[in-house]
Protein backbone atom coordinates (compact mmCIF):
# COMPACT_ATOMS: atom_id res chain seq x y z
CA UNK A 1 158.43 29.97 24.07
CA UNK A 2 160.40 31.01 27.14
CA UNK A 3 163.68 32.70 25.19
CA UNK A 4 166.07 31.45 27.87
CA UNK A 5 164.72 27.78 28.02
CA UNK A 6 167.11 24.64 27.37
CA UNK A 7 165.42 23.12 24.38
CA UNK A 8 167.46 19.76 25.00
CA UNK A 9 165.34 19.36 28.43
CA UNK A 10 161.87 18.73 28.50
CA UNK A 11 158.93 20.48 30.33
CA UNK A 12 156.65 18.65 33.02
CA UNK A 13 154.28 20.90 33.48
CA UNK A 14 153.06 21.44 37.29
CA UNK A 15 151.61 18.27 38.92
CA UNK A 16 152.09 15.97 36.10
CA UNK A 17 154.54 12.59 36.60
CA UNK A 18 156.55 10.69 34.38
CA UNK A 19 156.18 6.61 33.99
CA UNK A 20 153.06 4.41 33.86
CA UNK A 21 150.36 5.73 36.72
CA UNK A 22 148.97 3.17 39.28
CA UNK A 23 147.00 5.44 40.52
CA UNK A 24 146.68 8.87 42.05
CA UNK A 25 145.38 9.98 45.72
CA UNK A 26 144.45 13.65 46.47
CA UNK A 27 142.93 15.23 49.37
CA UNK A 28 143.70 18.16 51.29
CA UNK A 29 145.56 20.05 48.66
CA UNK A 30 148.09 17.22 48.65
CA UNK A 31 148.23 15.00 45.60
CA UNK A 32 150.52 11.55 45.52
CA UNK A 33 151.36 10.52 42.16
CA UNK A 34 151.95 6.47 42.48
CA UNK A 35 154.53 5.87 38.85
CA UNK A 36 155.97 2.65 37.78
CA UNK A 37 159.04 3.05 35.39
CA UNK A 38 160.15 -0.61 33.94
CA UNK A 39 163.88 -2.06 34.39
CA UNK A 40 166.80 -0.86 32.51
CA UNK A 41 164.77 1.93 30.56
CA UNK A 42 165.40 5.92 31.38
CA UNK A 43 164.01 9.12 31.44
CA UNK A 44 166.12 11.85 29.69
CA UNK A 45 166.94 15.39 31.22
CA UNK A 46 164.00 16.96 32.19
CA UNK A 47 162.36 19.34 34.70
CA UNK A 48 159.12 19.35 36.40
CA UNK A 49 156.78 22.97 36.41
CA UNK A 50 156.56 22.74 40.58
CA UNK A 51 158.49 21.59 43.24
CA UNK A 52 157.71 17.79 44.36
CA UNK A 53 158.91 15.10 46.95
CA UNK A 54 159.74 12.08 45.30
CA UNK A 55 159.61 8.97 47.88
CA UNK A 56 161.01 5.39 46.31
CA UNK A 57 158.43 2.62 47.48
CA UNK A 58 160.93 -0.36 45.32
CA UNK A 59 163.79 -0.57 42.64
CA UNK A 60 165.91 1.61 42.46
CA UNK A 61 167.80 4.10 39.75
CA UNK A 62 170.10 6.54 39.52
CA UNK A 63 169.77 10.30 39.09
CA UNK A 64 172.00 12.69 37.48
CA UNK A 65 171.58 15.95 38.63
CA UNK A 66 174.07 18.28 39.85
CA UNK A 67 175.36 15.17 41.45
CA UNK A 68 174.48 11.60 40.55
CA UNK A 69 172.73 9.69 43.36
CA UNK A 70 171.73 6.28 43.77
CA UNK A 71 167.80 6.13 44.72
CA UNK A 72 166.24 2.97 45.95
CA UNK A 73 163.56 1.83 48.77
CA UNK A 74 163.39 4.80 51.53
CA UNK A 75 165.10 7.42 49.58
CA UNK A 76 163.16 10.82 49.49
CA UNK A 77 164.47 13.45 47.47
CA UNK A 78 163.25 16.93 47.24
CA UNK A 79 163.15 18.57 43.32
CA UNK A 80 162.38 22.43 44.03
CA UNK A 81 160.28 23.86 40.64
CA UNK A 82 162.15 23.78 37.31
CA UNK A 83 165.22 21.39 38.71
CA UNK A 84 167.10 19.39 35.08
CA UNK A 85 167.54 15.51 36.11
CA UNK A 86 167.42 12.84 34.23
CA UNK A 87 166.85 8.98 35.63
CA UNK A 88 168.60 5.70 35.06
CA UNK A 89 166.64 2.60 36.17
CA UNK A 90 167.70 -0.10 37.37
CA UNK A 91 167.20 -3.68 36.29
CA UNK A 92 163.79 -4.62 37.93
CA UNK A 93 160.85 -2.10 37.63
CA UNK A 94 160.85 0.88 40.30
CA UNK A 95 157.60 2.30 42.05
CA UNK A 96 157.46 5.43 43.21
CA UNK A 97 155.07 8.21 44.45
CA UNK A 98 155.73 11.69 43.64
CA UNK A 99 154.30 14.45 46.45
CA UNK A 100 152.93 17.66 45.19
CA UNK A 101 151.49 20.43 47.71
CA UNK A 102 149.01 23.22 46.97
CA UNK A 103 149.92 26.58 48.24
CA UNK A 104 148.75 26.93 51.75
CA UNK A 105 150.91 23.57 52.68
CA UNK A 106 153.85 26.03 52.11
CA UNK A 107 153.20 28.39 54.70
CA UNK A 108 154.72 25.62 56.99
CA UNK A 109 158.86 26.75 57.07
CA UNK A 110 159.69 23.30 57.63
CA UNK A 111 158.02 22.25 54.58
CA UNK A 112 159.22 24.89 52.29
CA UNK A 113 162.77 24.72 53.21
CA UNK A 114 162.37 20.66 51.95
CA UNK A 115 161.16 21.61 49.04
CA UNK A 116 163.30 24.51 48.33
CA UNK A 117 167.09 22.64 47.00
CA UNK A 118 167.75 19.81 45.57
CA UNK A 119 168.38 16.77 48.09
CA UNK A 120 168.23 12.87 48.81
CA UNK A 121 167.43 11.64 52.70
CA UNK A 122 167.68 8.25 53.04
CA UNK A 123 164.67 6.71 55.74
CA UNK A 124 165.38 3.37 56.73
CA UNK A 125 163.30 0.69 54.48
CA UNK A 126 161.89 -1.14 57.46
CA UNK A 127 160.13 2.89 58.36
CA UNK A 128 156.34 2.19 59.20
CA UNK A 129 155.36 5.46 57.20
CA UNK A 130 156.88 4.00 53.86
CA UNK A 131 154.66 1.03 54.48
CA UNK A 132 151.98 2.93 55.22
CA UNK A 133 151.66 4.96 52.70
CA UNK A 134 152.47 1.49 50.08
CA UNK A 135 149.39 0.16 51.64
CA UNK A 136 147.10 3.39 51.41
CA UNK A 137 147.99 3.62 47.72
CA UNK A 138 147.23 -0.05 46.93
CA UNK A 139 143.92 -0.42 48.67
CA UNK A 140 142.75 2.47 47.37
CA UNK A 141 139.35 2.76 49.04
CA UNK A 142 137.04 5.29 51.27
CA UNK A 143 139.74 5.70 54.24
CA UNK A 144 142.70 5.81 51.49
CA UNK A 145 143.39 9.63 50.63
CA UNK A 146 143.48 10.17 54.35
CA UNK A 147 145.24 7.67 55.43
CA UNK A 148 147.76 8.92 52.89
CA UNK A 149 148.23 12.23 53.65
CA UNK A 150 148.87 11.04 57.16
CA UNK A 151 151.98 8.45 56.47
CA UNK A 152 153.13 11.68 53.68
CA UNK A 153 153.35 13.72 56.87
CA UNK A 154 154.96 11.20 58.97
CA UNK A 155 157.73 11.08 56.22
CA UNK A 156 157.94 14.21 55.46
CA UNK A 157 158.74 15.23 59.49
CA UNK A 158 161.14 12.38 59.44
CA UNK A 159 163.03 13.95 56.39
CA UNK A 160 162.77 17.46 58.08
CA UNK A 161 164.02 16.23 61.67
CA UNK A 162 166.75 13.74 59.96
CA UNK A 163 165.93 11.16 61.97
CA UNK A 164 164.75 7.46 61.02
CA UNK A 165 167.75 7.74 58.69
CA UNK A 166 169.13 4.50 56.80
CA UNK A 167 172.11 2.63 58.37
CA UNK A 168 171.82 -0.43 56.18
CA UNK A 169 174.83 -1.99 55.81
CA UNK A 170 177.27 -1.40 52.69
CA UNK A 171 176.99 -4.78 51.23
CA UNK A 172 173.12 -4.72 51.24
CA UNK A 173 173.75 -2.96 47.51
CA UNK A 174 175.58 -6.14 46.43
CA UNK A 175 173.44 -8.50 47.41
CA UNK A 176 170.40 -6.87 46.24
CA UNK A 177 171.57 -6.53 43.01
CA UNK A 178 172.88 -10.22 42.73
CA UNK A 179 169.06 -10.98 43.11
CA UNK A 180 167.55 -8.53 40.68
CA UNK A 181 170.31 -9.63 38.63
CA UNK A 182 168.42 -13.13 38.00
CA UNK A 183 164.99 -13.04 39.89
CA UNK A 184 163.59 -16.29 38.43
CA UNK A 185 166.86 -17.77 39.25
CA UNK A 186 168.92 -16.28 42.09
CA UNK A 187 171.69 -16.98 43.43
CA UNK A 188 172.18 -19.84 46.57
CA UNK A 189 172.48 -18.30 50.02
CA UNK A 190 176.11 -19.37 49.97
CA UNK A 191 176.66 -17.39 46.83
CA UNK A 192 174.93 -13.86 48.67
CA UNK A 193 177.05 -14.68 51.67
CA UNK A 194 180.63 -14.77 49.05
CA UNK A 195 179.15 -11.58 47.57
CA UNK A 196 178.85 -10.05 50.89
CA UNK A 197 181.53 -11.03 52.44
CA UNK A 198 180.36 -12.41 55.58
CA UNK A 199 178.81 -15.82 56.99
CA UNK A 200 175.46 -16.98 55.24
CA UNK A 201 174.00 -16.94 59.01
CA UNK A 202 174.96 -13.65 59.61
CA UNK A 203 173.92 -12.51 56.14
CA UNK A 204 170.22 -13.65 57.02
CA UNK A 205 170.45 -11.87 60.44
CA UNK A 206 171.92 -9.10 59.26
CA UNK A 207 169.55 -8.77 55.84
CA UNK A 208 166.84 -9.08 57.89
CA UNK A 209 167.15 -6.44 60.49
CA UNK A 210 168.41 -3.65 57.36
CA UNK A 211 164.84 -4.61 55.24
CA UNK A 212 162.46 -5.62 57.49
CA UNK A 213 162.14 -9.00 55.62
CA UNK A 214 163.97 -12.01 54.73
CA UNK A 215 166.17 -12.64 51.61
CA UNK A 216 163.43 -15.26 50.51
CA UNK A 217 161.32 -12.50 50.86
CA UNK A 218 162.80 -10.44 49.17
CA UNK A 219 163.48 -12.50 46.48
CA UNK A 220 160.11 -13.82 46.03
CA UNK A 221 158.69 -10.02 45.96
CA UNK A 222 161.20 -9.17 43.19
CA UNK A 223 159.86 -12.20 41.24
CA UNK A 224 156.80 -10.48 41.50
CA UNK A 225 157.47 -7.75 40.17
CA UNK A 226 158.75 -8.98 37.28
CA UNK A 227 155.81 -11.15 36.71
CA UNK A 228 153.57 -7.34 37.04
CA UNK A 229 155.63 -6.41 34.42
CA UNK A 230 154.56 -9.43 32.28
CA UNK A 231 151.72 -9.58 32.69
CA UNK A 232 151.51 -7.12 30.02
CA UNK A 233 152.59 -8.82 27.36
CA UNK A 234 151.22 -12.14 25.44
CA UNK A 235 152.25 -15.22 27.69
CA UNK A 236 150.12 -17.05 29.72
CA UNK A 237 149.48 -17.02 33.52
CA UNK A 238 151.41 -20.48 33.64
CA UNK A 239 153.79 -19.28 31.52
CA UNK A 240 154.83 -16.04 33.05
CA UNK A 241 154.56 -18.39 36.75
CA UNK A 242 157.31 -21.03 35.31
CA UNK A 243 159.33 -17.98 33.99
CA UNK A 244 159.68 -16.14 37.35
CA UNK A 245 160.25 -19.31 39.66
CA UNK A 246 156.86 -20.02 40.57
CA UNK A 247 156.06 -24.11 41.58
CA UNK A 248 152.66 -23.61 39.74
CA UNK A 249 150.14 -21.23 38.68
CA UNK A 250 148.14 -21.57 41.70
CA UNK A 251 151.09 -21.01 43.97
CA UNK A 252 151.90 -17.91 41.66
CA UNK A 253 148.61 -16.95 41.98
CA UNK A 254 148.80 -16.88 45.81
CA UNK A 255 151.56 -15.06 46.18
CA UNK A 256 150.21 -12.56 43.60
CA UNK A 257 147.11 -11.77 45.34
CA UNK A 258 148.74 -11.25 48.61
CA UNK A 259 151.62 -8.81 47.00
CA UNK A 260 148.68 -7.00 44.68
CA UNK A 261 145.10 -7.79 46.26
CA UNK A 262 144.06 -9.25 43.02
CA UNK A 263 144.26 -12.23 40.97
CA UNK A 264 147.06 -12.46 37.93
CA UNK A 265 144.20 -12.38 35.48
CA UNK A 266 142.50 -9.53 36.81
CA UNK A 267 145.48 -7.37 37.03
CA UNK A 268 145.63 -8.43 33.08
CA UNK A 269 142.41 -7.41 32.52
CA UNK A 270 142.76 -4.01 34.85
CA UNK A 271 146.24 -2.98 32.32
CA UNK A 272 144.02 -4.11 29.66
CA UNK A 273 141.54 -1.39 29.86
């Protein structure tokens, strides 16, 4: 045992993640790490064995650190090697990817001075690159690892540069939350607009242009994503499609291929094995 180790914080060791994996992509000598954590749990104070880019795909949670920051959908932040944080989720399940590099990607200065401190940059959520590299790790097929590594670059130089940086509005917080609050059940566009402060028209304008997709949208996605987490557990397709909101199970189903590329019952049988 290392004498001068914290024994209240736990060890990663090098190029392993935290959460539930949904799979991994390498190629390249860069490895993304795609994690699920579920809502409302936490991970306690830990540190990882090598530096890593963490890049927030949905959810959101909060990390305590030197400084306590509020992660969600765009937010990279840089951990350099043996960096104590621990997480705080949020209530809906957050997906990230975690970015690990081999050696030679390091000779690159820009590179190394990201990874070297501790830091959050924000990319706007609407950033092609984000959706990019969402896609690449869902499809997972021949083309994936390098179409991966490209939208990792892409991000990367938009961290490095600063620009493509978020300027969502300061309500957007709010009314996000008011929906993950109650995702089965959210609250009436009239209700958002109270919470936000602003007209109802201007809130779907305004929503809009910050996400890159509408608060029905959104809504219905977070519904989703409850209904992934489910899907783990003992109720029925049709139940777990009248619990999150759904008109039936086929129009669950629907919407559940399109978010996930497979049917409700084979993503039960996929967690399954």
């Amino acid at each position: 045992m290392h004498p001068s180790r914290d024994l209240s914080v736990t060890h990663v060791p090098a190029r392993v993640s935290l959460g539930d994996g949904l799979g991994d992509v390498a190629a390249h000598g860069l490895l993304a790490s795609h994690r699920k954590h579920d809502g409302a749990g936490s991970l306690p104070r830990h540190e990882h064995g090598a530096a890593y880019l963490c890049v927030v795909l949905a959810g959101g949670y909060a990390q305590a650190a030197t400084r306590e920051i509020d992660c969600r959908r765009g937010s990279l932040v840089a951990h350099p090697a043996g960096h104590v944080h621990a997480n705080r989720f949020g209530a809906q399940s957050t997906r990230c990817v975690n970015l690990y590099f081999d050696a030679h990607w390091l000779d690159d200065p820009a590179l190394a001075g990201l990874l070297r401190d501790y830091r959050e940059v924000r990319l706007d959520p609407r950033d092609g690159a984000l959706g990019r590299l969402e896609r690449e790790l869902m499809m997972r097929d021949s083309g994936s690892a390098l179409g991966a590594v490209g939208a990792v670059l892409e991000i990367a130089a938009r961290a490095v540069r600063g620009d493509g940086l978020d300027k969502t509005p300061v309500w957007l917080g709010r009314v996000r939350d008011a929906i993950a609050a109650n995702p089965a059940r959210p609250p009436d566009l009239s209700a958002l607009a109270a919470e936000a402060g602003i007209h109802p028209a201007h809130l779907c304008r305004a929503f809009r242009a910050a996400t890159g997709e509408t608060i029905g949208a959104y809504s219905r996605r977070m519904r989703l994503e409850l209904a992934d987490m489910m899907i783990a557990g003992e109720q029925s397709i049709a139940e777990i499609a009248a619990a999150t909101g759904f008109y039936d199970q086929a129009h669950f189903a629907r919407w559940f291929r399109r978010q996930y590329g497979v049917a409700p019952g084979v993503r039960r049988m996929q967690r399954a094995s």
